[in-house]
Protein backbone atom coordinates (compact mmCIF):
# COMPACT_ATOMS: atom_id res chain seq x y z
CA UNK A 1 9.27 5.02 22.08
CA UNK A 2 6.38 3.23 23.22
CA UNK A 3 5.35 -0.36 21.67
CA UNK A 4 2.69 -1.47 20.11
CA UNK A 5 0.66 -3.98 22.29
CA UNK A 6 -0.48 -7.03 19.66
CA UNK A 7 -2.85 -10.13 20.63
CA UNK A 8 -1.29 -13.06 20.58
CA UNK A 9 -3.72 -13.52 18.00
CA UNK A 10 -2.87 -10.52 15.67
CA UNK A 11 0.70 -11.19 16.06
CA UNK A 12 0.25 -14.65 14.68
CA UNK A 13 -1.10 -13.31 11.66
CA UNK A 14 1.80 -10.29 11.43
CA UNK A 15 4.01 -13.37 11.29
CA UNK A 16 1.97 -14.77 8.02
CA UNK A 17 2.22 -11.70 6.38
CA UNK A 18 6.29 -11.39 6.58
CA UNK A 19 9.02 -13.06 5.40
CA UNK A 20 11.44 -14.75 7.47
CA UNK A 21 13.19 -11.22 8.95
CA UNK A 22 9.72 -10.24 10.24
CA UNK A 23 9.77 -7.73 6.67
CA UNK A 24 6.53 -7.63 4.95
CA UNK A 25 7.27 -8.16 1.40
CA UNK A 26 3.64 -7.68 0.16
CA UNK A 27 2.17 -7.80 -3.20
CA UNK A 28 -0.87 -5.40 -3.92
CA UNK A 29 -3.40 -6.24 -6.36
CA UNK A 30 -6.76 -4.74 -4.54
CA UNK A 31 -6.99 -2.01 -7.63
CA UNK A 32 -10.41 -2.16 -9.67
CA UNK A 33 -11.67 0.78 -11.31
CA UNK A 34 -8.22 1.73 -12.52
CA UNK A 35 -7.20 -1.69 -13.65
CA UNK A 36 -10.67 -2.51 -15.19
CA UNK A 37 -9.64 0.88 -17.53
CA UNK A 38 -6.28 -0.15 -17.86
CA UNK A 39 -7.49 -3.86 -19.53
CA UNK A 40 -10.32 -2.22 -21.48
CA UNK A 41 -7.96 0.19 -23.01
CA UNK A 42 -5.74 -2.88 -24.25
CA UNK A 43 -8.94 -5.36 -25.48
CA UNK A 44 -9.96 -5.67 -28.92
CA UNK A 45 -13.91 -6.80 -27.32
CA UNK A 46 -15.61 -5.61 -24.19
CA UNK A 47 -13.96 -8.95 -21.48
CA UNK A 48 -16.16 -6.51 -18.26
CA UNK A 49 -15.43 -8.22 -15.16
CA UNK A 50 -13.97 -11.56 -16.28
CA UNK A 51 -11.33 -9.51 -17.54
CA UNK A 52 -10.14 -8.20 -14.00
CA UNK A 53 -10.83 -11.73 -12.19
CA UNK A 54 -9.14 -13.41 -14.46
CA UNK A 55 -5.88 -11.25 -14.60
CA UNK A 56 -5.73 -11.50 -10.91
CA UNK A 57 -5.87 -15.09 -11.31
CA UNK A 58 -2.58 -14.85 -13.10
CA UNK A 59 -0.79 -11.98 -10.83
CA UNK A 60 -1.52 -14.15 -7.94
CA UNK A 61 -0.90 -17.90 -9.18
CA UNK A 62 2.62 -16.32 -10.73
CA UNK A 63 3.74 -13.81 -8.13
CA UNK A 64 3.08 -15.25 -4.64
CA UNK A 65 5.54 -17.64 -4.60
CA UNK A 66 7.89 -15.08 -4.47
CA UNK A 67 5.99 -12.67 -2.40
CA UNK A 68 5.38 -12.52 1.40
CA UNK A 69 1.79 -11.54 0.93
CA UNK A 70 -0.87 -10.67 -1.34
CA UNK A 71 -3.33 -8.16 -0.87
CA UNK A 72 -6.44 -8.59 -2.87
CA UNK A 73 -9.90 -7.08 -2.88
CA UNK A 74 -12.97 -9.31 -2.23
CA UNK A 75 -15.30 -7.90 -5.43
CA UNK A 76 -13.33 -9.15 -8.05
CA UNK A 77 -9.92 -11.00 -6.49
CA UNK A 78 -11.98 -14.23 -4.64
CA UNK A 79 -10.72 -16.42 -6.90
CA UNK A 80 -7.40 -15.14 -7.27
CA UNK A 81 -6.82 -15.35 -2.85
CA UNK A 82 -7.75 -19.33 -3.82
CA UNK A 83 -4.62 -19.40 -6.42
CA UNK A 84 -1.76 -18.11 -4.16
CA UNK A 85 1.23 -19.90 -3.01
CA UNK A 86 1.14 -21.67 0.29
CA UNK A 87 2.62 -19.48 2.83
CA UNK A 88 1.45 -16.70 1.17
CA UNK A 89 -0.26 -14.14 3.54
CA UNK A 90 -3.66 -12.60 2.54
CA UNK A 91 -4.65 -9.06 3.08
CA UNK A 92 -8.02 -7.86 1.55
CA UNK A 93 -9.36 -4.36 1.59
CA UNK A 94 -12.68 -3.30 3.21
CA UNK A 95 -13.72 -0.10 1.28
CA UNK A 96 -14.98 0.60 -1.78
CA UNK A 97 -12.86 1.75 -4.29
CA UNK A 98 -12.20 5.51 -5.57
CA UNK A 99 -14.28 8.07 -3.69
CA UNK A 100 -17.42 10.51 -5.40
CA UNK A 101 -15.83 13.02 -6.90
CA UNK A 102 -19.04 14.87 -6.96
CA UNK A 103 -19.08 15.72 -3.08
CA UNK A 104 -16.58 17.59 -1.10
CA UNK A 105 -14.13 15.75 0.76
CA UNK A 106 -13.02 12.50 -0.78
CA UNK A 107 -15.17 10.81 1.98
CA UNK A 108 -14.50 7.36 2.18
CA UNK A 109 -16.87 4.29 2.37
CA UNK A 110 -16.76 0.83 3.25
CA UNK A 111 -18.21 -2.44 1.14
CA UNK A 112 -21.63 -2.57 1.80
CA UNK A 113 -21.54 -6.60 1.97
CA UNK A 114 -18.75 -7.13 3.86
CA UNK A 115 -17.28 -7.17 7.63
CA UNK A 116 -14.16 -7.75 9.17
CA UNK A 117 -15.73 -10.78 10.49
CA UNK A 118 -16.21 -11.61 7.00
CA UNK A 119 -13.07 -10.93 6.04
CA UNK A 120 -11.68 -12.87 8.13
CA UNK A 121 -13.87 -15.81 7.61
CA UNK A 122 -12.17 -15.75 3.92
CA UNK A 123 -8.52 -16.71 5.10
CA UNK A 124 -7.43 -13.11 5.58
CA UNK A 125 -4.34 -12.79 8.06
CA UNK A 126 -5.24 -8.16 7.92
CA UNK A 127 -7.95 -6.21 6.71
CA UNK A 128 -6.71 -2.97 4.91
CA UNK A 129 -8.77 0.16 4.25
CA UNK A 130 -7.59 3.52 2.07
CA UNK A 131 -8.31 6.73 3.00
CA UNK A 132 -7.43 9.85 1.03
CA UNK A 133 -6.53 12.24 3.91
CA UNK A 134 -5.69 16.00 3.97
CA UNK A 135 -4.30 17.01 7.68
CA UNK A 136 -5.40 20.71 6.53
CA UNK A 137 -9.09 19.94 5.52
CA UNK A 138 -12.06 21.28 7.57
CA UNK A 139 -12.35 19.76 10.68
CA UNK A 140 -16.11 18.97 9.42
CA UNK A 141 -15.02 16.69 6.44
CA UNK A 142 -12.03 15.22 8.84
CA UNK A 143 -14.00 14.45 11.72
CA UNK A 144 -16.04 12.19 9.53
CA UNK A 145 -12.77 10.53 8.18
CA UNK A 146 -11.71 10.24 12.15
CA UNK A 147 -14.54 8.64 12.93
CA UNK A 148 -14.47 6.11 10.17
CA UNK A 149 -11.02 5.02 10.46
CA UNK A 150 -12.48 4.49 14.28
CA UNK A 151 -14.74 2.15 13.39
CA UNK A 152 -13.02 -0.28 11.53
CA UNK A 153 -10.70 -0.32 14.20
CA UNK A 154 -12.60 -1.05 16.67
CA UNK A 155 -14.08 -3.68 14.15
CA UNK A 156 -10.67 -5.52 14.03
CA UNK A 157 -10.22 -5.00 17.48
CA UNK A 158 -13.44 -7.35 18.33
CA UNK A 159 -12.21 -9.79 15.45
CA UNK A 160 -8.76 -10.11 16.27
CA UNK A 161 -7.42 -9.50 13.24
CA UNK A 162 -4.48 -7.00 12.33
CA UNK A 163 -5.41 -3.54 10.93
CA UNK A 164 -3.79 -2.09 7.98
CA UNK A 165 -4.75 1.77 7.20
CA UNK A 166 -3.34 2.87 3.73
CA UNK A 167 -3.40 7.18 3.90
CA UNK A 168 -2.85 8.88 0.51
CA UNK A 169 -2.43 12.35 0.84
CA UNK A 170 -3.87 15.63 -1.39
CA UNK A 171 -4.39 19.03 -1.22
CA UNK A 172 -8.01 19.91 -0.91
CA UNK A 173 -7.14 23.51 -2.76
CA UNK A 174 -4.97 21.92 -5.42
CA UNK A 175 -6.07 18.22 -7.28
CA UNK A 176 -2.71 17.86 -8.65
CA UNK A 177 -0.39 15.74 -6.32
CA UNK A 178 2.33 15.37 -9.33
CA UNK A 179 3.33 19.33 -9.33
CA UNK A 180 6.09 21.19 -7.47
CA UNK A 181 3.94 22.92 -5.38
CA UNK A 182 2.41 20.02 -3.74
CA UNK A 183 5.93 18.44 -3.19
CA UNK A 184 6.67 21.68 -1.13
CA UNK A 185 4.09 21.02 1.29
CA UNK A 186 4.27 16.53 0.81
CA UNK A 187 6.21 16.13 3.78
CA UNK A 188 4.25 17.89 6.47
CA UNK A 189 1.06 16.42 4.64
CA UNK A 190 2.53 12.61 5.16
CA UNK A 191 4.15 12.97 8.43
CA UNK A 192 1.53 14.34 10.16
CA UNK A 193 -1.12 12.22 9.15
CA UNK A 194 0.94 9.29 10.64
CA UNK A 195 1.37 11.20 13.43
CA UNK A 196 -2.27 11.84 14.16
CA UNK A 197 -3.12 8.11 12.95
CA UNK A 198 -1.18 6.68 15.13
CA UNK A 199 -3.05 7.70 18.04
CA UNK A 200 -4.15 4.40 19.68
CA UNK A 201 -7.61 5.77 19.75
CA UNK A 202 -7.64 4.16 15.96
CA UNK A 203 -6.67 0.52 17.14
CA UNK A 204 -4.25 0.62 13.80
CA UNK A 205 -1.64 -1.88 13.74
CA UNK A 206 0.20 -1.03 10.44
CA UNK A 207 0.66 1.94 8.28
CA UNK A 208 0.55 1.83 4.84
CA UNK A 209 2.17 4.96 3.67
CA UNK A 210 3.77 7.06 0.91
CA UNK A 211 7.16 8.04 1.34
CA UNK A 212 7.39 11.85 2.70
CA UNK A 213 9.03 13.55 -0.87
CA UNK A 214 8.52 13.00 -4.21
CA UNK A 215 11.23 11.60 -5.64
CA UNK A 216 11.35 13.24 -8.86
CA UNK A 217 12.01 16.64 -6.97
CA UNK A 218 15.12 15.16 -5.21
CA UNK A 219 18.39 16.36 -6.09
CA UNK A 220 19.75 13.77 -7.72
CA UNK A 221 16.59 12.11 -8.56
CA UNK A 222 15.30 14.86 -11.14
CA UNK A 223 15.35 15.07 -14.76
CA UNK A 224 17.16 17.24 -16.49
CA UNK A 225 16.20 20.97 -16.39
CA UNK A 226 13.90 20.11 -13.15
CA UNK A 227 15.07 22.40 -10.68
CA UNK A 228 15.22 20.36 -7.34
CA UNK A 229 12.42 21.17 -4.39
CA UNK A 230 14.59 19.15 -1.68
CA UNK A 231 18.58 18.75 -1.41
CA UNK A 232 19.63 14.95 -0.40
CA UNK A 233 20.20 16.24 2.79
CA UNK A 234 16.63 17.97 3.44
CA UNK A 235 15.01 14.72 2.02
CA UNK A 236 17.04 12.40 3.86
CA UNK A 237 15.63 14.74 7.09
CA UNK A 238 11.96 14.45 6.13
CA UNK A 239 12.24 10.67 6.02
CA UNK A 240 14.29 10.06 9.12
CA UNK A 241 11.55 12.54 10.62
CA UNK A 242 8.82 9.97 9.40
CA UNK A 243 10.21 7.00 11.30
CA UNK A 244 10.22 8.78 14.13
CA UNK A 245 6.75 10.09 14.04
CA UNK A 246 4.93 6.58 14.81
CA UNK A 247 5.58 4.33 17.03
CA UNK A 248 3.62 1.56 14.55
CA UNK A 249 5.21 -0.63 12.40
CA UNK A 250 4.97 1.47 8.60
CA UNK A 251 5.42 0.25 5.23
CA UNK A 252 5.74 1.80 1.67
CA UNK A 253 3.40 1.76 -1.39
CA UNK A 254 4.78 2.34 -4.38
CA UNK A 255 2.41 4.70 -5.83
CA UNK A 256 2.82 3.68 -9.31
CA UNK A 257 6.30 4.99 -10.17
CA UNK A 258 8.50 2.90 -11.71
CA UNK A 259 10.42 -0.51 -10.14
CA UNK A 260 13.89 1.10 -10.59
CA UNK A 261 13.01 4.41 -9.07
CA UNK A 262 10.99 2.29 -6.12
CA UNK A 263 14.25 0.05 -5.45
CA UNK A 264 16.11 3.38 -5.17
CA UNK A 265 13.82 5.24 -2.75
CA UNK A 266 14.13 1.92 -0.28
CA UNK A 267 18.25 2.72 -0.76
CA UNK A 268 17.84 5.85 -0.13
CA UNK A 269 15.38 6.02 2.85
CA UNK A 270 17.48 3.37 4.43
CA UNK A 271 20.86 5.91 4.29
CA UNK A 272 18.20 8.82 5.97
CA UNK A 273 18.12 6.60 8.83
CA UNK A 274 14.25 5.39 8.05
CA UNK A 275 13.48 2.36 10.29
CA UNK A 276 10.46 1.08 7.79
CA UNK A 277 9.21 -2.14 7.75
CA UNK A 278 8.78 -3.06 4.90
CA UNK A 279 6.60 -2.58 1.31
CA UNK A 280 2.98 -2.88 -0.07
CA UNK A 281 4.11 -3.07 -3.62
CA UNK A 282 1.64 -2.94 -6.51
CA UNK A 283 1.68 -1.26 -9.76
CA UNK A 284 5.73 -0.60 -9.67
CA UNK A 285 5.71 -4.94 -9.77
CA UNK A 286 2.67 -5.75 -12.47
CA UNK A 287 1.46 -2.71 -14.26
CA UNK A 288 3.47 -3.15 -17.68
CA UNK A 289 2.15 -6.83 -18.05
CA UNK A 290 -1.67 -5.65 -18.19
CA UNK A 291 -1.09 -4.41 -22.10
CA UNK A 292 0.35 -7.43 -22.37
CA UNK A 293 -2.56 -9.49 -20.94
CA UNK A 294 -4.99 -7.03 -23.15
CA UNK A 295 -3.96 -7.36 -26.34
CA UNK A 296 -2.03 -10.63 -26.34
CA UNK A 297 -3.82 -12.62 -23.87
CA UNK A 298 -2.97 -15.26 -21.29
CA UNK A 299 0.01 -17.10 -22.61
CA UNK A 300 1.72 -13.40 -23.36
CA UNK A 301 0.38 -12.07 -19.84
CA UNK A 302 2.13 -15.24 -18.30
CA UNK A 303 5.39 -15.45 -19.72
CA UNK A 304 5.67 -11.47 -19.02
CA UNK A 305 4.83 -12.44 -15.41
CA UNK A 306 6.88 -15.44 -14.95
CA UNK A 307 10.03 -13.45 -16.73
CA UNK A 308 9.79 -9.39 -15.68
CA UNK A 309 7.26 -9.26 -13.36
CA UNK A 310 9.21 -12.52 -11.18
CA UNK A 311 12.53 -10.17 -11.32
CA UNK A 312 10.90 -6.99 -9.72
CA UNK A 313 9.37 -8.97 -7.08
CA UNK A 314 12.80 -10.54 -6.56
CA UNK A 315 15.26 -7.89 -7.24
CA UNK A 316 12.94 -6.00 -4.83
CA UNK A 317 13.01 -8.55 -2.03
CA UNK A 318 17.02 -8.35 -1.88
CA UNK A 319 16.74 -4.33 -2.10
CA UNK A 320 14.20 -5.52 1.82
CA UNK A 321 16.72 -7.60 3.12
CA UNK A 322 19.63 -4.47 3.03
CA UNK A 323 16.97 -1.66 3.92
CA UNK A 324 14.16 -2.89 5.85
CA UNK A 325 13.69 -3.31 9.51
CA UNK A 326 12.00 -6.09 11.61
CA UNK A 327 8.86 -5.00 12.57
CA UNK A 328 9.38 -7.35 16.05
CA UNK A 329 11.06 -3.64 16.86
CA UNK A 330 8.20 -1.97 17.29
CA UNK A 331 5.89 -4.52 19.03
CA UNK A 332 5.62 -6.37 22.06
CA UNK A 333 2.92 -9.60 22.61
CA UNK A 334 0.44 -9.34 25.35
């Protein structure tokens, strides 16, 4: 396996991000749309963007301490980068959130306003971008996505600053990534799109990824009357096969299921042999305080934090320190 070759530069800043095993440990709080929707549902009265800059506020001035890094976007989560724990790492995203749902594709797009070099001129140790990416789309709406992904790239590249591409996979023929049939066809949709991303062409320096099976398919893992699409044994394959597709340090979202089954994923992709790096944790740590914060308001939002939200970040951090790897493995310093 061949190394990544970091800057003594971007190395530095790999260094801020992680805890001290070299794991990154990251908090991820760079949702808007969503999470404006998910306050608004919970307020008596109309709180519009305060709302979301102010609940950052809180998820970052509670959680970092306890979190390696934070990554935060820069339209509404300025003010929350200024409220996190020294030696907290900062990632921000670049692009803008969601994608039109109007045009073909899921094309992505980038902040009009902003720059790496801007980025970085915040405090940011990465910048991180999302794309939505289907490995079996035309090579007309991929091409564009290729190109993209090149650009930013070769943006970090000329700033110095480490690279993290998020890929969430779909099916352009079927919009429903929750049903059996997409969990058939999950793991060749993952793995190859790190495989193809990890082309040094893209200048990417870490992966943020989805773990190659969903979970609630696993045998074991499924609920009761849920016939299983994978045995242990053919997930445990499909995530030992992901390690070995890149040759870049990788990490795991969380995709929104629940801390418990998040925790038990790590266990389990550990025992497949996966050599990840480490997590990009957001929704699984913080999403059950936001009713909280809604209806109840600071001092409720708060104590939820500083009680539940404090013990998934924690209990998750000791779940890292039995299952992750050091990403030092999979880079060398120019």
């Amino acid at each position: 396996m061949s190394k990544l070759q970091l800057s003594q530069g971007k190395f530095e800043h790999l260094k801020r991000l992680s805890n001290e095993e070299n794991v990154i440990g990251a908090l991820a709080i760079d949702q808007r749309g969503s999470l404006k929707k998910m306050i608004a549902a919970g307020s008596k009265e109309d709180r519009g963007d305060e709302g979301i800059i102010h609940y950052k506020e809180l998820v970052s001035e509670d959680l970092t301490p306890y979190a390696s890094s934070i990554l935060l976007d820069p339209e509404y989560g300025i003010p929350a980068m200024k409220l996190r724990a020294d030696g907290c790492g900062l990632i921000v995203a670049y692009e803008k959130t969601g994608y039109d749902a109007t045009e073909e594709g899921r094309l992505p797009d980038l902040l009009v306003n902003w720059s790496a070099k801007r980025i970085k001129e915040l405090g940011a140790d990465a910048v991180k971008v999302l794309l939505y990416y289907d490995i079996d789309e035309s090579n007309e709406i991929n091409d564009i996505k290729h190109a993209w992904v090149e650009r930013v790239g070769s943006e970090c590249l000329a700033e110095d600053i480490p690279y993290f591409l998020e890929i969430v996979t779909y099916d352009h023929k079927n919009a429903d990534v929750k049903t059996r049939e997409y969990a058939e066809v999950k793991p060749h949709k993952v793995n190859d799109a790190m495989r193809l991303f990890s082309d040094p062409r893209y200048n990417v320096d870490v992966l943020k990824v989805e773990v190659p099976v969903n979970m609630n398919f696993v045998e074991g893992f499924t609920e009761e009357g849920v016939e299983p699409v994978y045995s242990k044994d053919e997930a445990k394959f499909f995530f030992k096969a992901q390690s070995d597709v890149t040759d870049l340090p990788f990490i795991f979202l969380s995709a929104g299921v629940s801390a418990e089954l998040f925790q038990e994923t790590l266990v389990f992709a550990k025992e497949a042999g996966s050599a990840f790096n480490g997590v990009l944790c957001g929704r699984a740590t913080w999403k059950d305080s936001v009713p909280v914060y809604a209806t109840e308001g600071d001092e409720a939002g708060h104590k939820w934090l500083q009680s539940t939200g404090r013990k998934n970040i924690e209990d998750l951090n000791e779940v890292l320190k039995t299952t992750a790897t050091s990403w030092m493995e999979r880079v060398e310093v120019k």
